[in-house]
PDB file of N, CA and C in Angstrom:
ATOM      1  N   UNK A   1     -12.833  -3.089 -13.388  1.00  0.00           N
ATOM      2  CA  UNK A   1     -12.692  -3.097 -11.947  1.00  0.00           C
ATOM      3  C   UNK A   1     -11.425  -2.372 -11.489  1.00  0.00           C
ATOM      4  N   UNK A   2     -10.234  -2.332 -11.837  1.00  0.00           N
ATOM      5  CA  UNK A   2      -8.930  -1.898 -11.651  1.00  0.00           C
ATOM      6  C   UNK A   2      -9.338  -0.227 -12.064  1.00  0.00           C
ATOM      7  N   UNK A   3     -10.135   0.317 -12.748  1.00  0.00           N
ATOM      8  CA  UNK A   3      -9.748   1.475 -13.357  1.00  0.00           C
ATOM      9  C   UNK A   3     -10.925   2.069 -12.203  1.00  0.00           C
ATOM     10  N   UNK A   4     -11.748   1.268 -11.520  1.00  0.00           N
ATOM     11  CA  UNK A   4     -12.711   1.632 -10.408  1.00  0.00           C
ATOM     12  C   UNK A   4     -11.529   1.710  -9.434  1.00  0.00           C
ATOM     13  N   UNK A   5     -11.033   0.781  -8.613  1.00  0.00           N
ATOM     14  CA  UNK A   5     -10.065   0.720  -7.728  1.00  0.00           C
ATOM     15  C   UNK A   5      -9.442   2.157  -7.940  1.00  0.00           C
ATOM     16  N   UNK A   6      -8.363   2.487  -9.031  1.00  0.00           N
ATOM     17  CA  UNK A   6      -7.649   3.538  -9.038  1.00  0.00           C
ATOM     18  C   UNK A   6      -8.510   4.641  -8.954  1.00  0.00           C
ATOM     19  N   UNK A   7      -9.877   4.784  -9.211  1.00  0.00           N
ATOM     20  CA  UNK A   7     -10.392   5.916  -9.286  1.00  0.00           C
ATOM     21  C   UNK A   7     -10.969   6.383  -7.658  1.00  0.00           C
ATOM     22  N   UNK A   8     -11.170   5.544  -6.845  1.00  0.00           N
ATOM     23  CA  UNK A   8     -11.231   5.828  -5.805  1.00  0.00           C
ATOM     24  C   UNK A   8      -9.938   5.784  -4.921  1.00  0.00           C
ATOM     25  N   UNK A   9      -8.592   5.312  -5.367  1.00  0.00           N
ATOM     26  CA  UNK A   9      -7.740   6.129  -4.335  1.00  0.00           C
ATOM     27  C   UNK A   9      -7.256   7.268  -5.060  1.00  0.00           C
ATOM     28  N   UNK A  10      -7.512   7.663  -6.115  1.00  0.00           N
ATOM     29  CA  UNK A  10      -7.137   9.306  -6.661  1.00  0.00           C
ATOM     30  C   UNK A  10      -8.472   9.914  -5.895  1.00  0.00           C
ATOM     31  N   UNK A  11      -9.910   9.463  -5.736  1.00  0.00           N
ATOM     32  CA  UNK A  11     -10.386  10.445  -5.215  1.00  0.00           C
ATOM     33  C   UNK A  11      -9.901  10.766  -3.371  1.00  0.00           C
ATOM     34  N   UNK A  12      -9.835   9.426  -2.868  1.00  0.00           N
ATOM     35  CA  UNK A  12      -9.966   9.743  -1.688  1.00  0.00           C
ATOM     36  C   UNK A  12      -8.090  10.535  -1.288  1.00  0.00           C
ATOM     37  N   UNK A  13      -7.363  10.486  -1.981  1.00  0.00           N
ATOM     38  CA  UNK A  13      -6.463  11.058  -1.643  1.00  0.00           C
ATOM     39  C   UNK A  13      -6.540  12.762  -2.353  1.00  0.00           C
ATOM     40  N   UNK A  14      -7.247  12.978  -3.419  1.00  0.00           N
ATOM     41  CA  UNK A  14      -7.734  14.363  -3.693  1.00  0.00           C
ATOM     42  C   UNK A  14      -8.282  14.749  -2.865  1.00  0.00           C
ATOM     43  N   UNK A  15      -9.337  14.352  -2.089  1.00  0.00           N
ATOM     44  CA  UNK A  15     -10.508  14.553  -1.115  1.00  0.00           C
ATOM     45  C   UNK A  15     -10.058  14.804   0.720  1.00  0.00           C
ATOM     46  N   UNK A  16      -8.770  14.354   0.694  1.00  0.00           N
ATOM     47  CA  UNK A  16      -7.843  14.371   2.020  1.00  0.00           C
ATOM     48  C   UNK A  16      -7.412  15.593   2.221  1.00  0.00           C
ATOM     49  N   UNK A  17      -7.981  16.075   3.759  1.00  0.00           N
ATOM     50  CA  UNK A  17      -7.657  17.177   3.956  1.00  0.00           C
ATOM     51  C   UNK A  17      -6.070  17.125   4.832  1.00  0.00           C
ATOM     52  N   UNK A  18      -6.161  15.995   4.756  1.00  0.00           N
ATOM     53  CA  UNK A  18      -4.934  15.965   5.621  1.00  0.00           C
ATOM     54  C   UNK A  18      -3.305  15.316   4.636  1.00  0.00           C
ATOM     55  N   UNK A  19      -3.570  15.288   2.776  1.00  0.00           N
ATOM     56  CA  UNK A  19      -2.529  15.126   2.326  1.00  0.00           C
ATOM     57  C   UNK A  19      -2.061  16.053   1.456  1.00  0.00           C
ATOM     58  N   UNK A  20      -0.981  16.422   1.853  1.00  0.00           N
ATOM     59  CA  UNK A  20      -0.705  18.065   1.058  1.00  0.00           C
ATOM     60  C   UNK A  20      -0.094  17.990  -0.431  1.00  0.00           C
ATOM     61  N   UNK A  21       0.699  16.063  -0.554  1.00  0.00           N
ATOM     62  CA  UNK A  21       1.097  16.785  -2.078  1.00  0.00           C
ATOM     63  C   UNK A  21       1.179  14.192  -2.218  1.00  0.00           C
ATOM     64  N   UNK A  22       0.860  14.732  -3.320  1.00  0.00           N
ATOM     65  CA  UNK A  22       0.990  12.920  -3.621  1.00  0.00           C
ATOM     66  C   UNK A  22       2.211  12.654  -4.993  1.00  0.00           C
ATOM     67  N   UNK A  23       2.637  11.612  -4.854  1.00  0.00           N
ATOM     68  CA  UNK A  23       3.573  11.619  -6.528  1.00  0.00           C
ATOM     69  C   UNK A  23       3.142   9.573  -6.190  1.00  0.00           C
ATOM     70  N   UNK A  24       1.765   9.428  -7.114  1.00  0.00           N
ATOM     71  CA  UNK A  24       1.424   7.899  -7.557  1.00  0.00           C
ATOM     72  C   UNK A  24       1.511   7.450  -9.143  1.00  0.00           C
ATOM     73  N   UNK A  25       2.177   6.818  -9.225  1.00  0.00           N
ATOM     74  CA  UNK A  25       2.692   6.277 -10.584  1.00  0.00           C
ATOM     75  C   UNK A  25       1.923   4.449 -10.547  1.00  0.00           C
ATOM     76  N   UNK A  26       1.280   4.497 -11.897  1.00  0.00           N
ATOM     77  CA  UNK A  26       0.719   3.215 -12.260  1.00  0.00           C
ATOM     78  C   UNK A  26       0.946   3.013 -13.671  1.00  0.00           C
ATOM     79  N   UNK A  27       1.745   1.119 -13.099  1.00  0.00           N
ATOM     80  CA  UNK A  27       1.801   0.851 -14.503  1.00  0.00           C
ATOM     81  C   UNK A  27       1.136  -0.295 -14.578  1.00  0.00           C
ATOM     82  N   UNK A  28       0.884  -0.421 -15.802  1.00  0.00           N
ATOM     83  CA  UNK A  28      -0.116  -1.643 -16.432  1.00  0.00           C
ATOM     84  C   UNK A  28       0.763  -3.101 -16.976  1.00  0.00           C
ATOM     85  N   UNK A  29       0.178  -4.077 -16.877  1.00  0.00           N
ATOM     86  CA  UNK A  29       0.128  -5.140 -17.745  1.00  0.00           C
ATOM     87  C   UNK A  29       0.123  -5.137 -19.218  1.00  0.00           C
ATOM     88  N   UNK A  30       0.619  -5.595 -20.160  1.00  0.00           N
ATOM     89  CA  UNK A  30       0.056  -5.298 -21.331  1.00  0.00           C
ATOM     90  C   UNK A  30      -1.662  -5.408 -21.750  1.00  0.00           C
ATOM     91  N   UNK A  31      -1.936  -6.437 -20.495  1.00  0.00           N
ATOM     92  CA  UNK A  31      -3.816  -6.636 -20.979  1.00  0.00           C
ATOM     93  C   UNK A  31      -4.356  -5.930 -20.022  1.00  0.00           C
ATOM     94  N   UNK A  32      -3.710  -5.548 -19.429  1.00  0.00           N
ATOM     95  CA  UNK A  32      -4.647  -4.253 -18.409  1.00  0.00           C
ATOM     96  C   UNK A  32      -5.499  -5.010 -17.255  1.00  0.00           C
ATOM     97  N   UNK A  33      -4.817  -6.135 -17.206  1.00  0.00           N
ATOM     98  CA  UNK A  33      -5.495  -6.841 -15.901  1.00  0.00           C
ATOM     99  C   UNK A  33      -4.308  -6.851 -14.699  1.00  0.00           C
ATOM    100  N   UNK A  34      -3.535  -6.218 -14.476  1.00  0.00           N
ATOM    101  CA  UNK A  34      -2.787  -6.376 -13.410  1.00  0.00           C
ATOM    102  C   UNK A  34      -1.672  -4.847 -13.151  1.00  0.00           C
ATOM    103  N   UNK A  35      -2.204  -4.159 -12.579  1.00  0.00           N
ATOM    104  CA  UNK A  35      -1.671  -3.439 -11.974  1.00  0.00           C
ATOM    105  C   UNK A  35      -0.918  -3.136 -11.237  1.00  0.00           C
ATOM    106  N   UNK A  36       0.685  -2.159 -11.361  1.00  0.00           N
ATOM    107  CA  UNK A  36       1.332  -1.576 -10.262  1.00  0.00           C
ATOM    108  C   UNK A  36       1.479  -0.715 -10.064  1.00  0.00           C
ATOM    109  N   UNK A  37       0.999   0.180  -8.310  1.00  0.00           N
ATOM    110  CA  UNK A  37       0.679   1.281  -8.365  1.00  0.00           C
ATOM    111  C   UNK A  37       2.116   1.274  -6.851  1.00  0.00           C
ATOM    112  N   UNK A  38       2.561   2.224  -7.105  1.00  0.00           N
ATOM    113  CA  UNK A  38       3.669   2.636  -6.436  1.00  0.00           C
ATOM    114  C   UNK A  38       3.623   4.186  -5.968  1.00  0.00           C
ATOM    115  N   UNK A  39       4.543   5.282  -5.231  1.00  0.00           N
ATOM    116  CA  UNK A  39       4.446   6.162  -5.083  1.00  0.00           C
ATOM    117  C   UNK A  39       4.376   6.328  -3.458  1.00  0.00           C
ATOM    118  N   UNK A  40       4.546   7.652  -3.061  1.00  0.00           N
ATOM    119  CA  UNK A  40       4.460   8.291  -1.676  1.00  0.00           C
ATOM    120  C   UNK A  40       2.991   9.683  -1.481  1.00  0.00           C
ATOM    121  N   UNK A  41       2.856   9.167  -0.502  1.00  0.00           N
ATOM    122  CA  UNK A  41       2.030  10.303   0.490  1.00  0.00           C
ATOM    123  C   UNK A  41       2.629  11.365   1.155  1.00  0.00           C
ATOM    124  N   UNK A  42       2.873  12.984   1.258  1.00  0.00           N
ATOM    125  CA  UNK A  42       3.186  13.357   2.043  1.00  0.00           C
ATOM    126  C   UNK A  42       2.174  14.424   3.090  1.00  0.00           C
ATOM    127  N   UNK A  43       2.210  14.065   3.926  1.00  0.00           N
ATOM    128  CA  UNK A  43       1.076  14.403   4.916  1.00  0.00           C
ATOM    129  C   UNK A  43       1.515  15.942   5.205  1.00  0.00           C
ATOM    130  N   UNK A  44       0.120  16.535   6.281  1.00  0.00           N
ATOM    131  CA  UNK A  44       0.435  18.029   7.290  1.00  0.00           C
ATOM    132  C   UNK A  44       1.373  18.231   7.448  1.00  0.00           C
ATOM    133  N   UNK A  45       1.241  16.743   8.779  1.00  0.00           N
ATOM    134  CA  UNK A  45       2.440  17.095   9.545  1.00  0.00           C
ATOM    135  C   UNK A  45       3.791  16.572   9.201  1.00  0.00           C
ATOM    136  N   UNK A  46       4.137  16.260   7.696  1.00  0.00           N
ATOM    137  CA  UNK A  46       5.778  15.928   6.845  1.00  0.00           C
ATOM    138  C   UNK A  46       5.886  14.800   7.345  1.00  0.00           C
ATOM    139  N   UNK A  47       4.788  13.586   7.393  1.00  0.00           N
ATOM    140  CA  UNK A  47       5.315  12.397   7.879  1.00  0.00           C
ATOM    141  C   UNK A  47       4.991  11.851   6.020  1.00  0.00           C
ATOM    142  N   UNK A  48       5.268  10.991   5.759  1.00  0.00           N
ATOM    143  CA  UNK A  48       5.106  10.042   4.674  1.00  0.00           C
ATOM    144  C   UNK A  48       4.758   8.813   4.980  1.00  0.00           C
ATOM    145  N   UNK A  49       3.892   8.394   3.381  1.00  0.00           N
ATOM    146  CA  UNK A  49       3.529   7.148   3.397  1.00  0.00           C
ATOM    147  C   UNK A  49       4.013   6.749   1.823  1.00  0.00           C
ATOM    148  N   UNK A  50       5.053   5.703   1.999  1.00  0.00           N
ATOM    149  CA  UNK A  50       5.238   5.223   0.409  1.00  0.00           C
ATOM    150  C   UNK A  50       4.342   3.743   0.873  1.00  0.00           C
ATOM    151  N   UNK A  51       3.784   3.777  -1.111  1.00  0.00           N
ATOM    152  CA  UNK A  51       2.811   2.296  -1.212  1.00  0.00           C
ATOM    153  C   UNK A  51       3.511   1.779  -2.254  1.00  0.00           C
ATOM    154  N   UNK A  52       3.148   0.479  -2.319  1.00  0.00           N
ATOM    155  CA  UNK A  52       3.683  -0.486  -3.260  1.00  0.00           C
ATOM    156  C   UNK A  52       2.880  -1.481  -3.464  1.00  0.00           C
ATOM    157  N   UNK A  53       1.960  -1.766  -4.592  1.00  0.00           N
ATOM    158  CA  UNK A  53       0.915  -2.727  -4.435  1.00  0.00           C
ATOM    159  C   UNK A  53       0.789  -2.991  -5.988  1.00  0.00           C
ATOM    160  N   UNK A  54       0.671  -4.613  -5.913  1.00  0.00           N
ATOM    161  CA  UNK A  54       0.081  -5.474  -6.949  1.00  0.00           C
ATOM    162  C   UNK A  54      -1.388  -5.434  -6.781  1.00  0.00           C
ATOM    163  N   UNK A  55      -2.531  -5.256  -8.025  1.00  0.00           N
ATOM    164  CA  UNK A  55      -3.721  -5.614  -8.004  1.00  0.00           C
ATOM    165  C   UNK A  55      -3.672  -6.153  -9.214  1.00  0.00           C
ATOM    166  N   UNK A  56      -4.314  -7.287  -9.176  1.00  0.00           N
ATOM    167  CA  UNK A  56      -5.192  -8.318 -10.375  1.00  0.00           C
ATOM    168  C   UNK A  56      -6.271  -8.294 -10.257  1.00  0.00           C
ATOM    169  N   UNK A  57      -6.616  -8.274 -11.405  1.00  0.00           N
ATOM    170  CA  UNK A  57      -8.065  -8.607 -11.991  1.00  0.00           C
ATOM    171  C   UNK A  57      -8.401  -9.772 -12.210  1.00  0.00           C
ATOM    172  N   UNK A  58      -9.550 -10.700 -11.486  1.00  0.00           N
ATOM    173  CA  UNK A  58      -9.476 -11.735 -11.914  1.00  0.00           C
ATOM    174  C   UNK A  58     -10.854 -11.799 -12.902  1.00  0.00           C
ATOM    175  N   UNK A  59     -11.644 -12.901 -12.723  1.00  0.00           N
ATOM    176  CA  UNK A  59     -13.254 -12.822 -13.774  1.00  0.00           C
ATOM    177  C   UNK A  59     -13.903 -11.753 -12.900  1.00  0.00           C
ATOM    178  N   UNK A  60     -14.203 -11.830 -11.493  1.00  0.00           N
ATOM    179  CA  UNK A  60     -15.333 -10.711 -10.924  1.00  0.00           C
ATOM    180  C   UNK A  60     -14.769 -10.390  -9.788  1.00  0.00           C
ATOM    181  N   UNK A  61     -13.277 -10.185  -9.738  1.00  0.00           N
ATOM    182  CA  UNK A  61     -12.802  -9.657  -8.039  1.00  0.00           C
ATOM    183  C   UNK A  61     -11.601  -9.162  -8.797  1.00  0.00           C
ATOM    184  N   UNK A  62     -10.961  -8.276  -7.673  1.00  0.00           N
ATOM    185  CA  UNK A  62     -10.292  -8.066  -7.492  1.00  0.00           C
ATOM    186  C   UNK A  62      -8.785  -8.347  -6.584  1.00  0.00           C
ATOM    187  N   UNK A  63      -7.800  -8.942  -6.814  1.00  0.00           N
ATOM    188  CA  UNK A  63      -6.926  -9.582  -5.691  1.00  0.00           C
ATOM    189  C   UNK A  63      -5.593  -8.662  -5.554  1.00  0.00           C
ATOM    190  N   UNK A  64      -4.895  -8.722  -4.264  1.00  0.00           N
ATOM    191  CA  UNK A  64      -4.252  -7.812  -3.529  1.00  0.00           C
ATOM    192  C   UNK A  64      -3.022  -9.105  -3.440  1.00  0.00           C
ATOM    193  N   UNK A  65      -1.879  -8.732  -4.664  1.00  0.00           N
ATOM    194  CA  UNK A  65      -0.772  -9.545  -4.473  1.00  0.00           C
ATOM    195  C   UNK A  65       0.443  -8.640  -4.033  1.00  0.00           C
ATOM    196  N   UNK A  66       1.597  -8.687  -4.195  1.00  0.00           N
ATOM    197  CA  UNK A  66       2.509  -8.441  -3.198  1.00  0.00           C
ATOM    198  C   UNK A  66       2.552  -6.833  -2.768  1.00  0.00           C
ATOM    199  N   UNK A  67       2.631  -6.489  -1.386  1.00  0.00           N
ATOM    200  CA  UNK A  67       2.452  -5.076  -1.042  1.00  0.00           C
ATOM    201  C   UNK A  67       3.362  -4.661  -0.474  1.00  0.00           C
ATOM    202  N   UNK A  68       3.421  -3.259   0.507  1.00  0.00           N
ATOM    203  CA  UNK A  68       4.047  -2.800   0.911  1.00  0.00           C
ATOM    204  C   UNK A  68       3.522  -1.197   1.259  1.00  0.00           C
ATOM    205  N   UNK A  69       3.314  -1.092   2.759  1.00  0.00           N
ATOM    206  CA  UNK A  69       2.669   0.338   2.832  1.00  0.00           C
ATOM    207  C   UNK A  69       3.714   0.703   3.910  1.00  0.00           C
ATOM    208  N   UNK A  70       4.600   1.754   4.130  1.00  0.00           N
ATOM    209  CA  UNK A  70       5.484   1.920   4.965  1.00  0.00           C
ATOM    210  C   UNK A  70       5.420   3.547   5.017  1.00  0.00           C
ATOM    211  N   UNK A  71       5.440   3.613   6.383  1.00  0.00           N
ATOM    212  CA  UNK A  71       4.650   5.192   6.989  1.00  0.00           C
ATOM    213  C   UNK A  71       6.167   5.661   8.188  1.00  0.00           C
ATOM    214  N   UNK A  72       6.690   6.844   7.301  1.00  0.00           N
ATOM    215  CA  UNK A  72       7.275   7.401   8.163  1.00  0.00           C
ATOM    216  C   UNK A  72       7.226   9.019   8.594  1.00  0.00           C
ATOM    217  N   UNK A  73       8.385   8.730   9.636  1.00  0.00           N
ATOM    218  CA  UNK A  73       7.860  10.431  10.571  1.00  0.00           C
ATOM    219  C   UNK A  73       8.455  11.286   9.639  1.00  0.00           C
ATOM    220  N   UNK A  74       8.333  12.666  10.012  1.00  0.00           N
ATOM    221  CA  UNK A  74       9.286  13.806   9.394  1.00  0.00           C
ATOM    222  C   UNK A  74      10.428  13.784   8.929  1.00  0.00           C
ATOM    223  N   UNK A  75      11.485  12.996   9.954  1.00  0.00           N
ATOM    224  CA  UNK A  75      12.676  12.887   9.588  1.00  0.00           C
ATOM    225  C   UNK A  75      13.297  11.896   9.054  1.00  0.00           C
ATOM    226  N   UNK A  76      12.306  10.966   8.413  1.00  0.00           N
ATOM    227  CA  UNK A  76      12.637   9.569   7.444  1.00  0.00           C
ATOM    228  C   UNK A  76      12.925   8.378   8.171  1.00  0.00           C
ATOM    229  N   UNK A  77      12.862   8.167   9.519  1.00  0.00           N
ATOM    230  CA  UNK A  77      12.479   7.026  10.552  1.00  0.00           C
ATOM    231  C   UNK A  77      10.900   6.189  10.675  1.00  0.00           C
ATOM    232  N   UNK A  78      11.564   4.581  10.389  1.00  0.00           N
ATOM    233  CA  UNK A  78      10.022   4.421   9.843  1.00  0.00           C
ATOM    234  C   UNK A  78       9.055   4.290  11.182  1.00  0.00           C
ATOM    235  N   UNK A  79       7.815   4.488  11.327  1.00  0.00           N
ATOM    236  CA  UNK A  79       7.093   4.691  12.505  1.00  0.00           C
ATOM    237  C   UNK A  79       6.041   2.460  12.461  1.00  0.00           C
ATOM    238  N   UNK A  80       5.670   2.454  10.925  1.00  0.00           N
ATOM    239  CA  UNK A  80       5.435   1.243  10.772  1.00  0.00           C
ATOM    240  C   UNK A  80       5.116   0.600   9.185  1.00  0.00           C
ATOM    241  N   UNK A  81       5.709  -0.347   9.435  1.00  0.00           N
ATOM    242  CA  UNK A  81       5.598  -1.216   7.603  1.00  0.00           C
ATOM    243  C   UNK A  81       3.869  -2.303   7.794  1.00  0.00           C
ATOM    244  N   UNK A  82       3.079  -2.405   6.822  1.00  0.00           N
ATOM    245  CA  UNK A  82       2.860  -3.500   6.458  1.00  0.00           C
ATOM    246  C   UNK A  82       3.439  -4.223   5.158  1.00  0.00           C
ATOM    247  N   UNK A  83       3.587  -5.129   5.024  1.00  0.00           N
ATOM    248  CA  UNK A  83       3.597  -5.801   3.841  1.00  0.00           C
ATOM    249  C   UNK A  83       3.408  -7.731   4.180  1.00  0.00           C
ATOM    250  N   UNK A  84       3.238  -7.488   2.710  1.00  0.00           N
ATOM    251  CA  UNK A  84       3.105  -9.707   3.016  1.00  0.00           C
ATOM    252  C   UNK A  84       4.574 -10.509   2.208  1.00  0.00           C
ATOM    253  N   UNK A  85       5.652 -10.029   2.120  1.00  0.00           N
ATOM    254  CA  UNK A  85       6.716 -10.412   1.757  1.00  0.00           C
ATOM    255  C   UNK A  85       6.905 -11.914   2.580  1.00  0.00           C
ATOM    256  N   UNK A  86       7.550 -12.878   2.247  1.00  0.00           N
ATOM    257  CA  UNK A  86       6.771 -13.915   3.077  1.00  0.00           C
ATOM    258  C   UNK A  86       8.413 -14.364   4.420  1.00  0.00           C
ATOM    259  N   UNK A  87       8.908 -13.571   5.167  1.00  0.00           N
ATOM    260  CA  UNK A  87       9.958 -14.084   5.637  1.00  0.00           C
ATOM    261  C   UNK A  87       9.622 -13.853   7.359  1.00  0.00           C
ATOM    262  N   UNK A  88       8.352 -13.973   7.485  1.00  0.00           N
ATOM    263  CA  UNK A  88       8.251 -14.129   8.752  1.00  0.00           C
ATOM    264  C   UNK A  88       6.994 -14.910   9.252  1.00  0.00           C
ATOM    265  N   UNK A  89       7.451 -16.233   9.084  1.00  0.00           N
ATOM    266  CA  UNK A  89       6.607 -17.477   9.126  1.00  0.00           C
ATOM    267  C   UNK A  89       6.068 -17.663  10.240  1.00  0.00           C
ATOM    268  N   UNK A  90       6.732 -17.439  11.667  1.00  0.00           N
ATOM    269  CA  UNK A  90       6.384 -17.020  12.831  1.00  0.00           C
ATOM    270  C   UNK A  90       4.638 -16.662  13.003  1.00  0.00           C
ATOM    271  N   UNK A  91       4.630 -15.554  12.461  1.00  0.00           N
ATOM    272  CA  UNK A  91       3.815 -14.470  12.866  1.00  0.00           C
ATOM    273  C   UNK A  91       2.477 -15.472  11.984  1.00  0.00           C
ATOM    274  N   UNK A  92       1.143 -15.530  12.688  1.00  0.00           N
ATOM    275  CA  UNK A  92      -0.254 -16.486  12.915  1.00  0.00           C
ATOM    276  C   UNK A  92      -0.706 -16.413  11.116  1.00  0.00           C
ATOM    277  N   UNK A  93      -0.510 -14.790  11.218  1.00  0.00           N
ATOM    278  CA  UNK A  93      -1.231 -14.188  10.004  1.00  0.00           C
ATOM    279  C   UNK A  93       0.052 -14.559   8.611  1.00  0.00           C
ATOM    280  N   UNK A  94       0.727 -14.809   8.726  1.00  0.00           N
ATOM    281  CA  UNK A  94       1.415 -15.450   7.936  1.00  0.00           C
ATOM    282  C   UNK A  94       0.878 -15.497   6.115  1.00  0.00           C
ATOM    283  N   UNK A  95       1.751 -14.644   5.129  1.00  0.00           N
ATOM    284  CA  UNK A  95       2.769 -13.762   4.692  1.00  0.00           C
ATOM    285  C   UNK A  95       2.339 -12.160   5.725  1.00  0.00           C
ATOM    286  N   UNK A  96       1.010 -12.325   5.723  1.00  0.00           N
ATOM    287  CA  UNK A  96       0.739 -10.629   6.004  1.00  0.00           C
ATOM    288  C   UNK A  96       1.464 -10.526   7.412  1.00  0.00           C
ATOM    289  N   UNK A  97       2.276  -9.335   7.586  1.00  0.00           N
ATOM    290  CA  UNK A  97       2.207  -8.839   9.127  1.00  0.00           C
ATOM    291  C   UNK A  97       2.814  -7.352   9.151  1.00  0.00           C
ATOM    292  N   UNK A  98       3.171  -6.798  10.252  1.00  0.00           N
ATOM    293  CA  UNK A  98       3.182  -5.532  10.201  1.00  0.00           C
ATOM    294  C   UNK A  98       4.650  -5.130  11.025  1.00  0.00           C
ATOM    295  N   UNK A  99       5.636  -4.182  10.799  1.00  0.00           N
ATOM    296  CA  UNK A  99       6.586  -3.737  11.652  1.00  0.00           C
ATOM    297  C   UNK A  99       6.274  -2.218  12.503  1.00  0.00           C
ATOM    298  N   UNK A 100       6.532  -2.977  13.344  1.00  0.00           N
ATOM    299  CA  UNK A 100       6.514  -1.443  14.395  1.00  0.00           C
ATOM    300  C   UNK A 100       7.775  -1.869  14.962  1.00  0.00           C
ATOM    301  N   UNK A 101       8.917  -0.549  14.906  1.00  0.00           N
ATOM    302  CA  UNK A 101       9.962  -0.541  15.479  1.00  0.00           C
ATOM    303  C   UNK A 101      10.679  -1.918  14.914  1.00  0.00           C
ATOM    304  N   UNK A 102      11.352  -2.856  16.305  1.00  0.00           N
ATOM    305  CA  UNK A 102      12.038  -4.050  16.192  1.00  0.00           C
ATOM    306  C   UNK A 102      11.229  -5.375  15.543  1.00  0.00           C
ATOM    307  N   UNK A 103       9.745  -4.955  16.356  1.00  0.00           N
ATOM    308  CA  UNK A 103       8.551  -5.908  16.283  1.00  0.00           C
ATOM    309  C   UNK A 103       8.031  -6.140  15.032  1.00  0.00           C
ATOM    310  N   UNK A 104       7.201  -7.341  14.862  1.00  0.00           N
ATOM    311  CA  UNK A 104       6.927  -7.849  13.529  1.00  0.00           C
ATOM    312  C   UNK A 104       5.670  -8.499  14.445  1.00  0.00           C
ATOM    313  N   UNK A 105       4.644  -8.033  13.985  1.00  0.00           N
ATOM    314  CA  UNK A 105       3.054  -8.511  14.684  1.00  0.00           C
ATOM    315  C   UNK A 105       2.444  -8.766  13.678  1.00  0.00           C
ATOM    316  N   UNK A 106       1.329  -9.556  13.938  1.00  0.00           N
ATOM    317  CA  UNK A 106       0.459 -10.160  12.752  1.00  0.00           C
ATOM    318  C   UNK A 106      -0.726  -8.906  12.323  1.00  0.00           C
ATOM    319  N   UNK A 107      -0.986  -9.083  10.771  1.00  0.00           N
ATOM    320  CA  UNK A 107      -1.718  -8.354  10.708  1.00  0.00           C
ATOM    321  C   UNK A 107      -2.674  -8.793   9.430  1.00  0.00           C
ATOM    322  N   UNK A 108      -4.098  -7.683   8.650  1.00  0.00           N
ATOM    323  CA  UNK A 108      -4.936  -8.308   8.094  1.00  0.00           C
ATOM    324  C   UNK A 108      -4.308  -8.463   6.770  1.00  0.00           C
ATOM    325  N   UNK A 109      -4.740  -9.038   5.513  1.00  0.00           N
ATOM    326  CA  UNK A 109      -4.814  -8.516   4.404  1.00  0.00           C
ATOM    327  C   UNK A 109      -5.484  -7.114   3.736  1.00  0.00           C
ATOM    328  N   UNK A 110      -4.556  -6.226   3.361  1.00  0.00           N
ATOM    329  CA  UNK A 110      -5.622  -5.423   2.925  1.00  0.00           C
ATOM    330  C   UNK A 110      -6.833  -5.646   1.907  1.00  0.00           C
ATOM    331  N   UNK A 111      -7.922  -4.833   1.991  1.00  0.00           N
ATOM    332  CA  UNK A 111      -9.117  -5.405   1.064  1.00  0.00           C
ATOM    333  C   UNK A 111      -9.451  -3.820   1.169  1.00  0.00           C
TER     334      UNK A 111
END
């Protein structure tokens, strides 16, 4: 399942007409059930996206443990973070939520 997962974000980021150069690094578990895939996006228009994501393998799923997708403009100002780091108890969706600017809004789990 994990080696499915990775194979569809190498395709869909090969397949992007809109990402001009990628640097994704994955490392393994020793049993190959838990994955960390790290690395940046750099887009057209020189904005970036660095990712940071835990995936486990469990018996027949796949689970999405600690993340981090943070998208910035040209000039290295971030435009918006998700991640589920858990320090904003506040927010409904609680670990998950999202930064825009000052703001911290609730947001989904990725799947």
């Amino acid at each position: 399942m994990i080696k499915a997962f990775i194979d569809n974000i190498d395709k869909t980021i090969s397949f992007s007409p809109i990402v001009l150069s990628s640097n994704i690094q994955k490392h393994f578990s020793p049993d190959g059930k838990t994955l960390y895939l790290r690395g940046s996006l750099l887009f057209l228009d020189s904005s970036v996206l660095e990712i940071a994501i835990f995936v486990i393998e469990t018996h027949y799923a796949l689970t999405i443990g600690k993340y981090r997708f943070h998208y910035m403009n040209p000039i290295g100002q971030m435009l918006f973070r998700y991640d589920n780091a858990p320090h904003h108890p506040e927010v409904t969706s609680h670990p998950h939520h999202k930064h825009i600017s000052d703001n911290v809004i609730l947001a989904r789990e990725p799947y």
